[in-house]
Protein backbone atom coordinates (compact mmCIF):
# COMPACT_ATOMS: atom_id res chain seq x y z
CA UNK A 1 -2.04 -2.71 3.29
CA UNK A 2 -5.01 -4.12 1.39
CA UNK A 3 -7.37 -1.80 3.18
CA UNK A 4 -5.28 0.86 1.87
CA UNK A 5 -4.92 -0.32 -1.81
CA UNK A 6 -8.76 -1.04 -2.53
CA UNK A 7 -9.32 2.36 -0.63
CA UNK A 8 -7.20 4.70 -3.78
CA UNK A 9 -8.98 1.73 -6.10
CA UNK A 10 -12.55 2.91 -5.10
CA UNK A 11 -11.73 6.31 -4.92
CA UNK A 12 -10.25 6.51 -8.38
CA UNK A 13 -13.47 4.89 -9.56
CA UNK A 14 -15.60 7.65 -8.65
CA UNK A 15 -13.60 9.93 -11.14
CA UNK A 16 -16.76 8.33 -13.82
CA UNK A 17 -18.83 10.43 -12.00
CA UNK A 18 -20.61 12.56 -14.65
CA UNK A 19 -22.64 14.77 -12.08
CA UNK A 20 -23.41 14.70 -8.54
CA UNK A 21 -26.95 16.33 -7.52
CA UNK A 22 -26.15 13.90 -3.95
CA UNK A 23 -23.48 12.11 -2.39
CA UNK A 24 -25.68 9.27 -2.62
CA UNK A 25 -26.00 9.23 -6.65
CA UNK A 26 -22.40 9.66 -6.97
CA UNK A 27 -22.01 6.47 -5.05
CA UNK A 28 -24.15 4.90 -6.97
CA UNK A 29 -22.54 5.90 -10.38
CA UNK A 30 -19.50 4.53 -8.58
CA UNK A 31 -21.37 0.66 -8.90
CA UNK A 32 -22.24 1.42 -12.44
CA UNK A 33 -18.82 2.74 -13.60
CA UNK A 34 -17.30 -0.50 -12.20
CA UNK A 35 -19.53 -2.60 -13.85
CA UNK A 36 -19.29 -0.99 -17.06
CA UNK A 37 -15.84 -2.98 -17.63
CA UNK A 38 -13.61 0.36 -19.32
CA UNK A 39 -10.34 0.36 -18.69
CA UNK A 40 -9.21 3.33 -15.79
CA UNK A 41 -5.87 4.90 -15.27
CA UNK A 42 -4.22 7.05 -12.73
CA UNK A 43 -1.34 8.13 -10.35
CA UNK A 44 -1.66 8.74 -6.19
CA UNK A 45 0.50 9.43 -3.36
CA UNK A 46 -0.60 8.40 -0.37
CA UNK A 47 0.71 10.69 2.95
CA UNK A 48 0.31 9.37 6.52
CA UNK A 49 2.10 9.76 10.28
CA UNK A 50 4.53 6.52 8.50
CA UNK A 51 5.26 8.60 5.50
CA UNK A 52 4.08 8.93 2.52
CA UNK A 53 4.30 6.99 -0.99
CA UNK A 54 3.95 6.99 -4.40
CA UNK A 55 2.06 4.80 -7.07
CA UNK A 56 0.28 3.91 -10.05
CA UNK A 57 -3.08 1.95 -10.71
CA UNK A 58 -4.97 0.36 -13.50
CA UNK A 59 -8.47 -0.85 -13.43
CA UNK A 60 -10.73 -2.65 -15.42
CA UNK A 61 -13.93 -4.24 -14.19
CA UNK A 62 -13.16 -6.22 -11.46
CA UNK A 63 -9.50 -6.59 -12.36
CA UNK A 64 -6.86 -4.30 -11.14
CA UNK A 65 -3.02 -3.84 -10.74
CA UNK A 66 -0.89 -1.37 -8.15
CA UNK A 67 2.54 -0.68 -7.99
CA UNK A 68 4.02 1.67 -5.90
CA UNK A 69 7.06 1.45 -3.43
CA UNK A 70 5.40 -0.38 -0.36
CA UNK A 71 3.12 -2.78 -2.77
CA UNK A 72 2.92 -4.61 -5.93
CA UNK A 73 -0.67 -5.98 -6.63
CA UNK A 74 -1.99 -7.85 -9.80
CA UNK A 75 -5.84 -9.27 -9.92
CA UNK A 76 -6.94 -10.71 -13.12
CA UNK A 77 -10.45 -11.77 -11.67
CA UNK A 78 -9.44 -14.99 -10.60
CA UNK A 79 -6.11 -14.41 -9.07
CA UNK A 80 -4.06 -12.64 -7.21
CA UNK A 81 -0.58 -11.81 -6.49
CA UNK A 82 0.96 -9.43 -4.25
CA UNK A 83 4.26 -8.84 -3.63
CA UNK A 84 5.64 -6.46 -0.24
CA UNK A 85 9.00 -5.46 0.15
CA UNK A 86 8.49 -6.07 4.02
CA UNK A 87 8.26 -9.82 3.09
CA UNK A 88 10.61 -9.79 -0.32
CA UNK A 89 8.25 -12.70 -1.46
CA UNK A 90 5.25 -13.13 -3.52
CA UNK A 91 2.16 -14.50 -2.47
CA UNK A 92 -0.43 -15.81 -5.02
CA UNK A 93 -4.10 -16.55 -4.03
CA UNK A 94 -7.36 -17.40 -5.11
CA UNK A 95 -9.28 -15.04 -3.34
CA UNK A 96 -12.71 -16.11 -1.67
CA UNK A 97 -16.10 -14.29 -1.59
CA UNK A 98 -14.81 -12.82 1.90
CA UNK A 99 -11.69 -12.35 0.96
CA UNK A 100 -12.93 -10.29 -2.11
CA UNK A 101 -14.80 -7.92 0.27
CA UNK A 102 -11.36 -6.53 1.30
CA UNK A 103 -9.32 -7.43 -2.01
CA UNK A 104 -12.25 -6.57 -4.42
CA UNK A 105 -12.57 -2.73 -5.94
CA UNK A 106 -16.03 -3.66 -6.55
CA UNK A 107 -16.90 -4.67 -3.38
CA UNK A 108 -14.97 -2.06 -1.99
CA UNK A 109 -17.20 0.21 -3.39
CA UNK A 110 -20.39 -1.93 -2.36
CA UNK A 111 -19.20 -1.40 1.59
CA UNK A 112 -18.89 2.04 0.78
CA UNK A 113 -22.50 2.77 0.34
CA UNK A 114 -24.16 -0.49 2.87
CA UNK A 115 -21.10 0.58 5.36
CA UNK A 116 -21.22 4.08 5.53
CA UNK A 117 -23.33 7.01 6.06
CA UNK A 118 -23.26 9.55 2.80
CA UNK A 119 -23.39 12.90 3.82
CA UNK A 120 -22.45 16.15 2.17
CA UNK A 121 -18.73 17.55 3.65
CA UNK A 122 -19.19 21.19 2.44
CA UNK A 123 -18.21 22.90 -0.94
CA UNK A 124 -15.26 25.56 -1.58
CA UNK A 125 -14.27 27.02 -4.62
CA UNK A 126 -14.43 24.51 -7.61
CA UNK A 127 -14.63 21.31 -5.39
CA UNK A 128 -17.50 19.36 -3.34
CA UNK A 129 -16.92 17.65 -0.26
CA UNK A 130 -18.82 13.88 0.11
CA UNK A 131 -18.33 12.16 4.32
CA UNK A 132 -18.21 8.78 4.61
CA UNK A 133 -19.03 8.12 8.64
CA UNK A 134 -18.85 4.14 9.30
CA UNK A 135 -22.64 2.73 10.48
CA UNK A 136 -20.81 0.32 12.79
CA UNK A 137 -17.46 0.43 15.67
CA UNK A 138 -14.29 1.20 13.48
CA UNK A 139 -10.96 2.38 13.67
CA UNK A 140 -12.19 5.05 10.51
CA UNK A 141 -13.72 8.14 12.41
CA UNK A 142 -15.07 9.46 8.80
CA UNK A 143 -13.37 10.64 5.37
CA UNK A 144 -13.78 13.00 3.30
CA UNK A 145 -13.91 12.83 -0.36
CA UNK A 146 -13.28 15.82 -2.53
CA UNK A 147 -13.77 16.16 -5.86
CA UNK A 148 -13.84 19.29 -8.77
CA UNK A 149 -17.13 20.54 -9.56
CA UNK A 150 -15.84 21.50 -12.99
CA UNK A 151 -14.29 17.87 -14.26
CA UNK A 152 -16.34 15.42 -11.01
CA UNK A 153 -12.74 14.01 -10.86
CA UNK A 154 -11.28 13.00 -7.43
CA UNK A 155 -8.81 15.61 -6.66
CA UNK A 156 -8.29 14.31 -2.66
CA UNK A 157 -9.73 12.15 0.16
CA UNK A 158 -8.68 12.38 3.78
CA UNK A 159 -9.47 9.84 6.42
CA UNK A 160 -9.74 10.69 9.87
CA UNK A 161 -8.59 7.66 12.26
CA UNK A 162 -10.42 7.54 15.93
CA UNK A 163 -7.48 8.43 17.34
CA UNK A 164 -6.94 11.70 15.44
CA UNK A 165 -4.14 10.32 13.17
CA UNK A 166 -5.00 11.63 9.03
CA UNK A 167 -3.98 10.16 6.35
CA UNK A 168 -4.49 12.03 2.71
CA UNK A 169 -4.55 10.43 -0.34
CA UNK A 170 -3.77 12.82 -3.58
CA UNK A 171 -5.05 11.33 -7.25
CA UNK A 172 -4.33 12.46 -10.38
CA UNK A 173 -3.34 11.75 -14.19
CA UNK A 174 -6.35 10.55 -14.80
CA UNK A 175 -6.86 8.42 -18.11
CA UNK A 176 -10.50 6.78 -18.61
CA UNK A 177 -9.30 5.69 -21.82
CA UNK A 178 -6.57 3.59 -20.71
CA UNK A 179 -4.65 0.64 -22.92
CA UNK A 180 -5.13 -2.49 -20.59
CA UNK A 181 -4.42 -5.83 -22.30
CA UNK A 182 -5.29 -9.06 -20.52
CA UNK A 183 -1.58 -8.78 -19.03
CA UNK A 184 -1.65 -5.81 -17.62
CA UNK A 185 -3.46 -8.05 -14.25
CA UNK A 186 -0.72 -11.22 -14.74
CA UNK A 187 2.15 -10.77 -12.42
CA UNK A 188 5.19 -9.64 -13.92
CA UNK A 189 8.43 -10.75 -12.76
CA UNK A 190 9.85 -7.89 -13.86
CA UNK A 191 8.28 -5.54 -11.52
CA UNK A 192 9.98 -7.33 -8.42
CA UNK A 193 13.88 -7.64 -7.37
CA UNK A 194 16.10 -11.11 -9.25
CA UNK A 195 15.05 -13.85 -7.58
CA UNK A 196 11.97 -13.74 -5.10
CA UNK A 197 10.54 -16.32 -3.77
CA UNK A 198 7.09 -17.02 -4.71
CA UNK A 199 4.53 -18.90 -2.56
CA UNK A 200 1.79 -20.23 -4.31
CA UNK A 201 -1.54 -20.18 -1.09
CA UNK A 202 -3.98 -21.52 -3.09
């Protein structure tokens, strides 16, 4: 579930992507856009062979928060808490430099480019296509990123599993002006049923 969560993270922080003359410079505007510490918005719905969900994301620097039906996250930079409904509890953790290479939108995004080949996927009418092909053994066969030529906006990414299996992620609503107070990354309560239990890891 976290491989899926810091994969719509990433992607959504490619929508600072002001041009693209090669997939490699928009990956690299990726690192700069998540460094520059603004404040990123947006909506996604995730469809696989399991079904498909809905959610919502914030971002700022290296803090984030998702909640959708199948996960609640919060990260503040320090901390983490994530609730699943497959658990009905709350975990909070302090997240380790290896842990943060799978929990980490940052890092994420690091892999991305040290992790992957960059290749171009093709072009249509309005959009450009980026591949992402793994350099080492993975379950990932490649994905493709697609984004508008008119707005460099993430419209889509599909991954391709070994197997065959796809799994297409949709983003919109995009906001790079987004209101994020220092809360916005605390867990809420609210967001999760009366009366879960929450285990404190660290």
């Amino acid at each position: 579930m976290r491989k899926k969560v810091l994969l719509i993270l990433a992607l959504v922080a490619m929508a600072f992507s002001a041009s693209a003359q090669s997939p490699s410079s928009v990956v690299d505007k990726v690192l700069g856009a998540l460094k520059g510490g603004k404040a990123v918005s947006a909506s996604y719905t995730m469809s696989s062979p399991q079904g498909s969900t809905k959610g919502t994301l914030v971002m700022s620097g290296k803090k984030f928060r998702v909640l959708a039906s199948d996960i609640k996250c919060w990260y503040n930079g320090k901390t983490m808490w994530s609730y699943s409904p497959a658990t009905d509890e709350v975990n909070i953790t302090t997240p380790t430099a290896s842990d943060l290479q799978m929990t980490n939108p940052y890092s994420a995004a690091q892999n991305f480019k040290s992790g992957y080949i960059i290749s171009k996927g093709g072009t249509g009418s309005g959009t450009y296509t980026i591949r992402f092909t793994p350099k080492k053994k993975s379950n990932v066969k490649h994905m493709l990123v697609t984004v508008s030529t008119s707005t460099w906006l993430i419209n889509k990414a599909e991954i391709v599993q070994t197997d065959g299996t796809k799994s297409t992620i949709t983003i919109s609503n995009y906001n790079k002006n987004a209101s994020a107070a220092a809360s916005t990354f605390e867990f809420d309560k609210s967001q999760v049923p009366a009366g879960t239990e929450v285990v404190d890891l660290r």
